[in-house]
N, C-alpha and C. Protein backbone atom coordinates (compact mmCIF):
# COMPACT_ATOMS: atom_id res chain seq x y z
N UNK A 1 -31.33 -17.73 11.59
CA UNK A 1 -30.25 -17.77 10.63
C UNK A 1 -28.91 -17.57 11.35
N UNK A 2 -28.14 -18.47 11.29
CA UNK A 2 -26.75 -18.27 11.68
C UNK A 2 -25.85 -17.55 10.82
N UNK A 3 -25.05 -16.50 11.67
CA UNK A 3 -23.92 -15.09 11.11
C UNK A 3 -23.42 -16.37 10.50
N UNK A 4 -22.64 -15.79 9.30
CA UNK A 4 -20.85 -16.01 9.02
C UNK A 4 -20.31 -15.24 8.68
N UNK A 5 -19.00 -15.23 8.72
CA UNK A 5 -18.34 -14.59 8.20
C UNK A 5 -18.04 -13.52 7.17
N UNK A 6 -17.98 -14.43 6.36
CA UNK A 6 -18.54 -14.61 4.84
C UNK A 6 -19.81 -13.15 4.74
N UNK A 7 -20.27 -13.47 5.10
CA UNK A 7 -21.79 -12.62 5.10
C UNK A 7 -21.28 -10.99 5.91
N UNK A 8 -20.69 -11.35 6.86
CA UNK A 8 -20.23 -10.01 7.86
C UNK A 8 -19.91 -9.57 6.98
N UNK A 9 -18.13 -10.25 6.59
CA UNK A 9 -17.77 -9.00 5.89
C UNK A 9 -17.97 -8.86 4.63
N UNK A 10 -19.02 -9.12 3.74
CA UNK A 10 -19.49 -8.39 2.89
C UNK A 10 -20.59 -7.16 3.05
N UNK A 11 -21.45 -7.70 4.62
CA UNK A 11 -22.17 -6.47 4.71
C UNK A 11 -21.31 -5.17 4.93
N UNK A 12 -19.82 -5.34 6.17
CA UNK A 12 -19.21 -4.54 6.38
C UNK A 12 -18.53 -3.70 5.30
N UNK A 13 -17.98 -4.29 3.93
CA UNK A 13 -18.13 -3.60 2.65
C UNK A 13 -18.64 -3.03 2.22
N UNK A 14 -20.28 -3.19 2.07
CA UNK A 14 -21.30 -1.99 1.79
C UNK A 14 -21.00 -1.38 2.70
N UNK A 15 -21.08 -1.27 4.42
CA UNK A 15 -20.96 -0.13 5.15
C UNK A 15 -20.15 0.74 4.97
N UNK A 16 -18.77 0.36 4.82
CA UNK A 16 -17.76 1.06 4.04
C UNK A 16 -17.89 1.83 3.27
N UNK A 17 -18.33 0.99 2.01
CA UNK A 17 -18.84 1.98 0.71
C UNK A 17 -19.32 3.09 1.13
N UNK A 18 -20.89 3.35 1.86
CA UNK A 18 -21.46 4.43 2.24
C UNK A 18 -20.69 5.08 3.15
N UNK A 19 -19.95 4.65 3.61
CA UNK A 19 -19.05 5.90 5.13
C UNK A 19 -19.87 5.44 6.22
N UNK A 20 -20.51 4.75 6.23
CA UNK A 20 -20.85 4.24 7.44
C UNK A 20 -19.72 2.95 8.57
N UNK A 21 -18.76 3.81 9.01
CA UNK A 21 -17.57 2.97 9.34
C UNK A 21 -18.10 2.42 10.49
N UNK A 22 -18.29 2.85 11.86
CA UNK A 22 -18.66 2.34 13.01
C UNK A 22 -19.53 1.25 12.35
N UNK A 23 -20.55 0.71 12.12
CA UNK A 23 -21.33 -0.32 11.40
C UNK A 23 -20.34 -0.94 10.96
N UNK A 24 -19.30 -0.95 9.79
CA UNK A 24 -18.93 -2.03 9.10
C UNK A 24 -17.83 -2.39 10.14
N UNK A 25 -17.39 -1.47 11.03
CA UNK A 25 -16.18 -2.42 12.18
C UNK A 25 -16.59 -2.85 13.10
N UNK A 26 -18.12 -3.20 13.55
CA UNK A 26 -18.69 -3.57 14.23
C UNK A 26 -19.30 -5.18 13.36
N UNK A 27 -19.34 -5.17 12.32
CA UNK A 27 -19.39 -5.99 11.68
C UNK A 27 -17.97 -6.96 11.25
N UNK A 28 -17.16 -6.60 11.24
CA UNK A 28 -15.50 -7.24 11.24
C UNK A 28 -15.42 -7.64 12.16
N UNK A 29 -15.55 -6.80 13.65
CA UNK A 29 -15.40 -7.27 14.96
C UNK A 29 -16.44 -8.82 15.06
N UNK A 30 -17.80 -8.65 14.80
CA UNK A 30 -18.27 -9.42 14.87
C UNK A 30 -18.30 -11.06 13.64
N UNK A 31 -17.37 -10.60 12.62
CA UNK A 31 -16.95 -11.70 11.80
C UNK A 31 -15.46 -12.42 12.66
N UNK A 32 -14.97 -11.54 13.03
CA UNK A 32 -13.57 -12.43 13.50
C UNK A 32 -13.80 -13.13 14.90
N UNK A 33 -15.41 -12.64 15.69
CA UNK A 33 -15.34 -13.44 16.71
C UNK A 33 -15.70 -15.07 15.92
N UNK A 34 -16.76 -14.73 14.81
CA UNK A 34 -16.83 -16.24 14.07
C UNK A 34 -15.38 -17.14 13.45
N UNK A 35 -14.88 -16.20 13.37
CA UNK A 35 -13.54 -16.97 12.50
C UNK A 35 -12.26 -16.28 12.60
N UNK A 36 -11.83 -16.77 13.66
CA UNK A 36 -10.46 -15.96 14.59
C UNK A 36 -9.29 -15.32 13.32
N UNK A 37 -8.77 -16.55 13.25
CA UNK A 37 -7.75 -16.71 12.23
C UNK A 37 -7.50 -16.66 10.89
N UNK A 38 -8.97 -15.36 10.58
CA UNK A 38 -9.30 -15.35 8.92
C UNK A 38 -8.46 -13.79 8.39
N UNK A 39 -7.24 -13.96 8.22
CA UNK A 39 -6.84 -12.57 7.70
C UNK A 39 -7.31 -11.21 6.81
N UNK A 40 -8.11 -12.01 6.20
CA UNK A 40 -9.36 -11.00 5.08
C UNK A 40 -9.91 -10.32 6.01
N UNK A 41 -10.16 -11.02 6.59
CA UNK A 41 -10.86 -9.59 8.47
C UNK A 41 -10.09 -9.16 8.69
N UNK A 42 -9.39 -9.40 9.77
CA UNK A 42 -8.52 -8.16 9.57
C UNK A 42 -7.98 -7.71 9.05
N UNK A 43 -7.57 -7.68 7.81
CA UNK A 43 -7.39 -6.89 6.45
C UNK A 43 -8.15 -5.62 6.58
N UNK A 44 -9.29 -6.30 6.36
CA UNK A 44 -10.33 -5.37 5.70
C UNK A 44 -10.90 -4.12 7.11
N UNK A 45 -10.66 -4.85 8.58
CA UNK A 45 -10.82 -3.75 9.53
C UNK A 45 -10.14 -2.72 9.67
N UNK A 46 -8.50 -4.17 9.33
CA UNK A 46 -7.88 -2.53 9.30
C UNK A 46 -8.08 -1.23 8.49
N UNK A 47 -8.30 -1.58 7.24
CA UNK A 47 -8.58 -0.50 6.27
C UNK A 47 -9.77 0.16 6.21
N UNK A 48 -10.55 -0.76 6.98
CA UNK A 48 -11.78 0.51 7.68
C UNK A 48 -11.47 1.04 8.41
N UNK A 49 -10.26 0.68 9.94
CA UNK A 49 -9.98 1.46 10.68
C UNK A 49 -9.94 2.75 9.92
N UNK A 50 -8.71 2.40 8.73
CA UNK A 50 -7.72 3.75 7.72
C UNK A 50 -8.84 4.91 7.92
N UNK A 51 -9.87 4.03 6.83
CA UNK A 51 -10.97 4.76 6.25
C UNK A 51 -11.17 6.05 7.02
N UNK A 52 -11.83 5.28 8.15
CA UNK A 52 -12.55 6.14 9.49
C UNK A 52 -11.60 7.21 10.05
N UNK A 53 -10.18 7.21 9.75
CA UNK A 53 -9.43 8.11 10.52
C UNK A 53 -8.50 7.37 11.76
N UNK A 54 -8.90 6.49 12.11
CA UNK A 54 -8.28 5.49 13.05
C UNK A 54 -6.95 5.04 12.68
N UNK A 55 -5.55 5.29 12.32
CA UNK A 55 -4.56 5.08 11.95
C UNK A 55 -4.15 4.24 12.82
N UNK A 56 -4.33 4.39 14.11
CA UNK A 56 -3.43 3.82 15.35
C UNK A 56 -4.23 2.09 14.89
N UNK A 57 -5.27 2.53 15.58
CA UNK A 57 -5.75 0.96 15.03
C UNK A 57 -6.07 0.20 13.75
N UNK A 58 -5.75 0.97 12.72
CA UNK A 58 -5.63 0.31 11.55
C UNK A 58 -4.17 -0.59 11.54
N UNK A 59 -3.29 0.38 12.02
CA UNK A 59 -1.79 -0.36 12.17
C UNK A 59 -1.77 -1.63 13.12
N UNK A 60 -2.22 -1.22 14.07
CA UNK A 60 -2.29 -2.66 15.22
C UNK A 60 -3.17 -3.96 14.36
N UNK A 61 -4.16 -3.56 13.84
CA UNK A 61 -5.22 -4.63 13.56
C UNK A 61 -4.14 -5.45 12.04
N UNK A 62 -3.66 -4.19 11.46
CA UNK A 62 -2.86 -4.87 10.61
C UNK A 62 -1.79 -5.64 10.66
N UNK A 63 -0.97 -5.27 11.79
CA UNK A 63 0.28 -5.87 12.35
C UNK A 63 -0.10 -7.12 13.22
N UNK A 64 -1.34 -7.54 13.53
CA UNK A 64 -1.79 -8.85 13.85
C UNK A 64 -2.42 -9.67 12.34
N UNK A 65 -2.90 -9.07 11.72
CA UNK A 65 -2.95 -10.07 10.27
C UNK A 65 -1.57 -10.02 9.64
N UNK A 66 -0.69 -9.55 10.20
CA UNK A 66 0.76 -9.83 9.71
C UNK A 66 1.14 -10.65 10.44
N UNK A 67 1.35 -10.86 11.70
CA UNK A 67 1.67 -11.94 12.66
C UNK A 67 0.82 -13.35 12.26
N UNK A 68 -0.32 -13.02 11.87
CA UNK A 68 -1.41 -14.44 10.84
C UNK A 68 -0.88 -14.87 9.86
N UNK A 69 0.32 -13.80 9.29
CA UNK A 69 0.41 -14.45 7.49
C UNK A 69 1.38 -13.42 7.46
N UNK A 70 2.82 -13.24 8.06
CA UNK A 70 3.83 -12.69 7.53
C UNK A 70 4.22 -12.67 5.87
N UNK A 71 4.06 -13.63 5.39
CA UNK A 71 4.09 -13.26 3.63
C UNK A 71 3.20 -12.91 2.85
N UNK A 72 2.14 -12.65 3.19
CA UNK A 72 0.64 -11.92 2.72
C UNK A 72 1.33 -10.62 1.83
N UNK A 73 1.59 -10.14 0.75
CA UNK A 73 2.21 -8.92 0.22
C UNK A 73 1.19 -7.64 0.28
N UNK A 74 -0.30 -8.39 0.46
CA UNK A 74 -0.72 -6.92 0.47
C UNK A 74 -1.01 -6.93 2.03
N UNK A 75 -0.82 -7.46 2.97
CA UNK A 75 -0.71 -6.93 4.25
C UNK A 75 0.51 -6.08 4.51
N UNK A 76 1.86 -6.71 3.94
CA UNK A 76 2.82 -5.82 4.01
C UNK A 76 2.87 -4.52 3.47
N UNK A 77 2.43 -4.95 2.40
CA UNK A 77 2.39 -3.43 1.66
C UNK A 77 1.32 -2.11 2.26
N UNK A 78 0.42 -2.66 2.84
CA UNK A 78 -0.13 -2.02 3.52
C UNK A 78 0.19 -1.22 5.18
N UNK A 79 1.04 -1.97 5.39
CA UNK A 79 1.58 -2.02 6.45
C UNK A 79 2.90 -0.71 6.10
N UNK A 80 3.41 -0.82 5.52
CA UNK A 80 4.50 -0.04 4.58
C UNK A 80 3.82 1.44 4.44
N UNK A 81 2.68 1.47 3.68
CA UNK A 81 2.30 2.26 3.39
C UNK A 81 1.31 3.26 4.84
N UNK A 82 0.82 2.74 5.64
CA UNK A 82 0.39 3.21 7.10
C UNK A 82 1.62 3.71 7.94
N UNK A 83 2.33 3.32 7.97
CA UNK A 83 3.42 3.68 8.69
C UNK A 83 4.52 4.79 7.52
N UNK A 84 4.18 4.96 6.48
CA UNK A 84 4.60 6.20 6.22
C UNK A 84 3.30 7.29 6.08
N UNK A 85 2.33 6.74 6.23
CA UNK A 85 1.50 8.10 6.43
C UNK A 85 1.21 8.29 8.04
N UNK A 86 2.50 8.03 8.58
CA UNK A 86 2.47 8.42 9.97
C UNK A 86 3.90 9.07 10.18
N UNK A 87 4.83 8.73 9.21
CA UNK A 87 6.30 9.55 9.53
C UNK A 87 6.88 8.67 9.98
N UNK A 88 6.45 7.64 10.01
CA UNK A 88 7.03 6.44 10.47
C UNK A 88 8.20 5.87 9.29
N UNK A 89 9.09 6.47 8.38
CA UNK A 89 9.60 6.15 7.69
C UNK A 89 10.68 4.54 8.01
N UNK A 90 11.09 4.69 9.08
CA UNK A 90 11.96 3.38 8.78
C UNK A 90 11.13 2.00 9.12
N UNK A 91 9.82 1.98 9.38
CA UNK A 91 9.69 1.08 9.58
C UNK A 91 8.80 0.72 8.68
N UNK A 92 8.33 1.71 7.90
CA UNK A 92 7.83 1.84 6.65
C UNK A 92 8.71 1.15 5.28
N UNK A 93 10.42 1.38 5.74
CA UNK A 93 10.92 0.94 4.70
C UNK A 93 11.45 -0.70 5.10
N UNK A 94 11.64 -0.77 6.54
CA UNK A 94 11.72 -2.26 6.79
C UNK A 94 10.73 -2.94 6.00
N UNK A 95 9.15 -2.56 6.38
CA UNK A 95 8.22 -3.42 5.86
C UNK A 95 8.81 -3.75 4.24
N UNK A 96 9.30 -2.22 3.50
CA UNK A 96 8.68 -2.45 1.62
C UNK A 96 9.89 -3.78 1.68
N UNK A 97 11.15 -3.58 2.67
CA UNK A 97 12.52 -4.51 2.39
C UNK A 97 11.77 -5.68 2.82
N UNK A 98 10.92 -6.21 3.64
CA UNK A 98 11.13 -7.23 4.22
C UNK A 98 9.99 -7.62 2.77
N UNK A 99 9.25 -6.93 2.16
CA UNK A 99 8.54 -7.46 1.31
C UNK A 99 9.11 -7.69 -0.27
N UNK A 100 10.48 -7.05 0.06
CA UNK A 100 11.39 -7.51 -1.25
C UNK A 100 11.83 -8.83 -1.10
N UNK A 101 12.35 -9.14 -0.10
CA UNK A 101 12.82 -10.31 0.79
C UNK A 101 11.73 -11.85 -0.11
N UNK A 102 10.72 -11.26 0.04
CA UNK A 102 9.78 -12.36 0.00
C UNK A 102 9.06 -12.36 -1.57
N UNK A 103 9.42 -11.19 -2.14
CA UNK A 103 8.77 -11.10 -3.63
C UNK A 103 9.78 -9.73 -4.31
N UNK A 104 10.63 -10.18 -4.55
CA UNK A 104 11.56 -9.30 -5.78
C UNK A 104 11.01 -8.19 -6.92
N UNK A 105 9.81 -9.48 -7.31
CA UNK A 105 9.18 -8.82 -8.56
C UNK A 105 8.36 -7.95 -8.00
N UNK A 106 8.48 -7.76 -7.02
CA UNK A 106 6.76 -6.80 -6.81
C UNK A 106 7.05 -5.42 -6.94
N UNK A 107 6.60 -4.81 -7.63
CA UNK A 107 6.96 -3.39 -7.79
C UNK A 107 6.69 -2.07 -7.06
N UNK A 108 5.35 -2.52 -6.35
CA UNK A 108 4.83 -1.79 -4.98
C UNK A 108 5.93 -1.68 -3.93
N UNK A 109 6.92 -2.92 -3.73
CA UNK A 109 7.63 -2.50 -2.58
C UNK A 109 8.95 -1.65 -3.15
N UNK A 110 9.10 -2.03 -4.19
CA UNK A 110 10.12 -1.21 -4.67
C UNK A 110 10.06 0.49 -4.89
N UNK A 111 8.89 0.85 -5.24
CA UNK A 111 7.98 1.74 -5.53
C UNK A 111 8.12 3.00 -3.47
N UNK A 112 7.51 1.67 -3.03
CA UNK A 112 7.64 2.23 -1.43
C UNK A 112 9.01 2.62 -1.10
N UNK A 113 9.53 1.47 -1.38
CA UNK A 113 11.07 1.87 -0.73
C UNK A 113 11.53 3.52 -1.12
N UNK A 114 11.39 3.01 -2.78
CA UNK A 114 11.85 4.68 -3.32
C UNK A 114 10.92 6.28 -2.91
N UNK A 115 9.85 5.80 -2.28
CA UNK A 115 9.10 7.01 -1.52
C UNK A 115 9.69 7.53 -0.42
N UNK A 116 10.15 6.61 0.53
CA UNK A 116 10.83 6.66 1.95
C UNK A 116 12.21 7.39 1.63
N UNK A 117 12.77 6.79 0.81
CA UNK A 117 14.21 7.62 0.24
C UNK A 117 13.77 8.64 -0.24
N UNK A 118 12.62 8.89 -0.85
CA UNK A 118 12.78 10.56 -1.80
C UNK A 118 12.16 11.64 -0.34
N UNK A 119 11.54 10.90 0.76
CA UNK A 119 11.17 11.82 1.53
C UNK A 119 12.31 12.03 2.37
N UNK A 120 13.16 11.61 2.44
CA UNK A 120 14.54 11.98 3.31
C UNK A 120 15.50 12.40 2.39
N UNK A 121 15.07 12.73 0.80
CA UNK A 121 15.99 13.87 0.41
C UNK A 121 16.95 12.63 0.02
N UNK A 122 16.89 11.40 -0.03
CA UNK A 122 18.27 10.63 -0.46
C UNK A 122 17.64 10.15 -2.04
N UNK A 123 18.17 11.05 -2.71
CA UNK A 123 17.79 10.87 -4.09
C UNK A 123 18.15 9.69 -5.15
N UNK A 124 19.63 9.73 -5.02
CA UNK A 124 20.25 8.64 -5.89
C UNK A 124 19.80 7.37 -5.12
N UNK A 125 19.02 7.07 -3.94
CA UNK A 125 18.58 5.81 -3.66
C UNK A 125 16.99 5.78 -3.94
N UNK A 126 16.49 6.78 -4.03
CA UNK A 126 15.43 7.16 -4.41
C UNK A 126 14.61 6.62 -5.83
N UNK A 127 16.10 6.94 -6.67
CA UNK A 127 16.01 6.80 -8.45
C UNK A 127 16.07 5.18 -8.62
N UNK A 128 17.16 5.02 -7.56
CA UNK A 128 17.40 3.31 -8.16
C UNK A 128 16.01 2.61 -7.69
N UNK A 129 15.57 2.88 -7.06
CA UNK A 129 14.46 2.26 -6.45
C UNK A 129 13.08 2.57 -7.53
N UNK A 130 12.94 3.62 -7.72
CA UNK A 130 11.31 3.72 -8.83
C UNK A 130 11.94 3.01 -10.06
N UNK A 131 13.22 3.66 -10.27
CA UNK A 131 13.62 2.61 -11.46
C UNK A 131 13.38 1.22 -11.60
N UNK A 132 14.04 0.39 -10.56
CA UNK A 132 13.59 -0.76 -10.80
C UNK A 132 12.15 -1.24 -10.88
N UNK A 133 11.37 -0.36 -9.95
CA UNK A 133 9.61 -0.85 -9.69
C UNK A 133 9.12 -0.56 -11.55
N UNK A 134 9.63 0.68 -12.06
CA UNK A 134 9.31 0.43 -13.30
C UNK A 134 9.88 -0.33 -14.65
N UNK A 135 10.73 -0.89 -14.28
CA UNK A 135 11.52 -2.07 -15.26
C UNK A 135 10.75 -3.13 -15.19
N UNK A 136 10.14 -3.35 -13.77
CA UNK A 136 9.11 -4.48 -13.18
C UNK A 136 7.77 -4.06 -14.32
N UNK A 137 7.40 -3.12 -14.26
CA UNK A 137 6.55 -2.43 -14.43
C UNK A 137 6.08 -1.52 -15.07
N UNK A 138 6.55 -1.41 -16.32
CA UNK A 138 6.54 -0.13 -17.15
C UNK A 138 5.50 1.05 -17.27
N UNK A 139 4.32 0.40 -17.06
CA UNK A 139 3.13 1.19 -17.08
C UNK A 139 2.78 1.65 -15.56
N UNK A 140 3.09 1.39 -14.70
CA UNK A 140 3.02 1.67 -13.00
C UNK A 140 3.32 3.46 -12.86
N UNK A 141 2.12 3.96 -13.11
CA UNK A 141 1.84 5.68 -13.31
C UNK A 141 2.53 6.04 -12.14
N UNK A 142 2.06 5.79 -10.91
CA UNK A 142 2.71 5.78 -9.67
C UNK A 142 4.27 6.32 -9.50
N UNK A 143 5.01 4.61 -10.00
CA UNK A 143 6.46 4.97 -9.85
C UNK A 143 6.93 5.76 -10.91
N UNK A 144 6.50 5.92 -12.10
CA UNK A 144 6.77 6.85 -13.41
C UNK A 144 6.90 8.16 -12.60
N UNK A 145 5.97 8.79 -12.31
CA UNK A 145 5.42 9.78 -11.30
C UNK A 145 6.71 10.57 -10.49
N UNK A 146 6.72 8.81 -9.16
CA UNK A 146 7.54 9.47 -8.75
C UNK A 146 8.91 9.79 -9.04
N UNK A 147 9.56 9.15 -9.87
CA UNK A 147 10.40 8.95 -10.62
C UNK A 147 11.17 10.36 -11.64
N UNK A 148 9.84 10.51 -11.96
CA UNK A 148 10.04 11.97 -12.42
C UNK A 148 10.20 12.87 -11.88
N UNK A 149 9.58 12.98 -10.49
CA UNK A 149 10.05 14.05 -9.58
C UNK A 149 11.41 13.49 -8.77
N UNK A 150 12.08 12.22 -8.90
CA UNK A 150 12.88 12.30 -8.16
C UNK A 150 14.53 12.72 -9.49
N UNK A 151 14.21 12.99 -10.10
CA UNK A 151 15.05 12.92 -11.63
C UNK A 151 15.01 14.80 -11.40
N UNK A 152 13.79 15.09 -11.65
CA UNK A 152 14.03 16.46 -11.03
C UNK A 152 14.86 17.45 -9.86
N UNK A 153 14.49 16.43 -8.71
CA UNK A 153 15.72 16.75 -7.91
C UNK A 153 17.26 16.56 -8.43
N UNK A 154 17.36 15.76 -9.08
CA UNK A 154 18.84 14.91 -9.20
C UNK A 154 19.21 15.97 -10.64
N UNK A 155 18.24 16.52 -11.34
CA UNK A 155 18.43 17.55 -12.26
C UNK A 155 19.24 16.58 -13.50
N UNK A 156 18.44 15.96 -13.87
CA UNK A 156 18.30 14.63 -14.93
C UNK A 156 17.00 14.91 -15.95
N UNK A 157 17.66 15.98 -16.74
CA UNK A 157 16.75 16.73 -17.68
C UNK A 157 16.10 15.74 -18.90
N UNK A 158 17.09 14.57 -19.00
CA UNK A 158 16.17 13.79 -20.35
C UNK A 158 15.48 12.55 -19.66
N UNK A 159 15.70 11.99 -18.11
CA UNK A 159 14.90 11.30 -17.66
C UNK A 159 13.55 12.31 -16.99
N UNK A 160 13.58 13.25 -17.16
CA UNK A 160 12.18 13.85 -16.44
C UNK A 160 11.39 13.92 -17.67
N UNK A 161 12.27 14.20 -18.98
CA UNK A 161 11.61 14.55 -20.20
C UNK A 161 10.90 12.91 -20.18
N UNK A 162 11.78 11.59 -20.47
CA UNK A 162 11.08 10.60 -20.79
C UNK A 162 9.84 10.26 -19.92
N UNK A 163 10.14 10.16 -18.44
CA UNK A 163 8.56 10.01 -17.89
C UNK A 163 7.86 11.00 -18.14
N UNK A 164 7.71 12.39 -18.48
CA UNK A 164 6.61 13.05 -18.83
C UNK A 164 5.99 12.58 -19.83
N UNK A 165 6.81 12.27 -20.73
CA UNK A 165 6.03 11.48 -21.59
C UNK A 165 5.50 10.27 -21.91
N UNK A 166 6.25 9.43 -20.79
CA UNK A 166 5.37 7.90 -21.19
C UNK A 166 4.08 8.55 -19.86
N UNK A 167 4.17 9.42 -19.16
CA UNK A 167 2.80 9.80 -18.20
C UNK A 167 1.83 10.24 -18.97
N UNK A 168 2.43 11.25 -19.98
CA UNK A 168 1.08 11.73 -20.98
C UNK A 168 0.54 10.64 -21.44
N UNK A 169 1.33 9.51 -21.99
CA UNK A 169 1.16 8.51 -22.76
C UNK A 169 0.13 7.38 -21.93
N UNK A 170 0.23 7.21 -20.92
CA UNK A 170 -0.70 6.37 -20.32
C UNK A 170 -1.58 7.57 -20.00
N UNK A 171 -1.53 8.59 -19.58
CA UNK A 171 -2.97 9.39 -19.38
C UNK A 171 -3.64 9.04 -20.89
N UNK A 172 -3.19 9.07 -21.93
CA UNK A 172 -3.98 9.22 -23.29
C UNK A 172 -4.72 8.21 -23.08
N UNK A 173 -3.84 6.96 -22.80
CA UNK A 173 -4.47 5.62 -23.31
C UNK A 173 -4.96 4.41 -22.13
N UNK A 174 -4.67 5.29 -21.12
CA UNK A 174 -5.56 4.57 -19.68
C UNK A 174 -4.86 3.29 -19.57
N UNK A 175 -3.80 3.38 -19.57
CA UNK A 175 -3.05 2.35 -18.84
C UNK A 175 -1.85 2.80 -18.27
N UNK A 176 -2.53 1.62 -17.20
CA UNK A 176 -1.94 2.58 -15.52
C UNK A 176 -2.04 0.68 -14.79
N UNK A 177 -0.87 0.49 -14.01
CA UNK A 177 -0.77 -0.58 -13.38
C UNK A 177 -1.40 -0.36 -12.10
């Protein structure tokens, strides 16, 4: 029976699932020798890298399926999001900008951007930023979230009041973007 791809990385998915990481990136490794230029592999290694603890090489493996498909939004966004769980903030916020660049509406990068600002304490860029991801997005628990804590800093007593309550409000009723 001849490997594909196809087949790798779905077994490498179950491996995943169970925590069996070495197996499923041994299985990615061995799907992308079948099919060089398939970004779903490295996608998906990288985020097994994540999984496993491997940050360094989750970022590299990802920043080559970015070099495959610079407008891919969830490579960027992923990319965005790895590099701020490294402190890597500005290049964290290049990525969410360069992914505004290419999709306006997307509320994830807007969402990011306003994380990178609320972790450097720059609030009023902070606000404009979840704000818009939730105008995009009204139900996006996430930016509501953060939004509310960044309203808190800024000591914006009837916008902390309103997201507490559209948060209760999707906790009630399970909608969440």
């Amino acid at each position: 029976m001849q490997e594909n791809s196809k087949s790798l990385n779905n077994q490498a998915i179950v491996f995943a699932q169970n925590g069996e990481y070495q197996e499923a990136i041994a299985c990615l490794k061995r799907a992308i020798t079948v099919e060089k230029s398939n970004t779903l592999l490295y996608f998906n290694l990288a985020i097994t890298y994540r999984d496993a603890g491997d940050i360094n090489s989750a970022i590299n493996t990802m920043e080559y399926a970015y070099r495959l498909n610079p407008e891919d939004e969830e490579i960027i966004e992923c990319l965005a999001n790895l590099h701020y769980a490294t402190g890597n903030n500005e290049t964290a916020l290049n990525y969410a900008i360069s992914g505004l660049e290419i999709n306006s509406m997307n509320p994830h990068f807007w969402n990011m951007a306003g994380v990178v600002y609320f972790s450097v304490s720059s609030f009023d860029d902070a606000a404009e930023f979840f704000e818009h991801a939730v105008f995009l997005s009204p139900n996006y628990y996430d930016a509501i979230y953060n939004l509310r804590d960044t309203y808190i800093e800024l000591n914006n007593k009837a916008g902390v009041e309103e997201c507490s309550r559209k948060l209760n409000e999707l906790e009630q009723g399970g909608l969440n973007d």
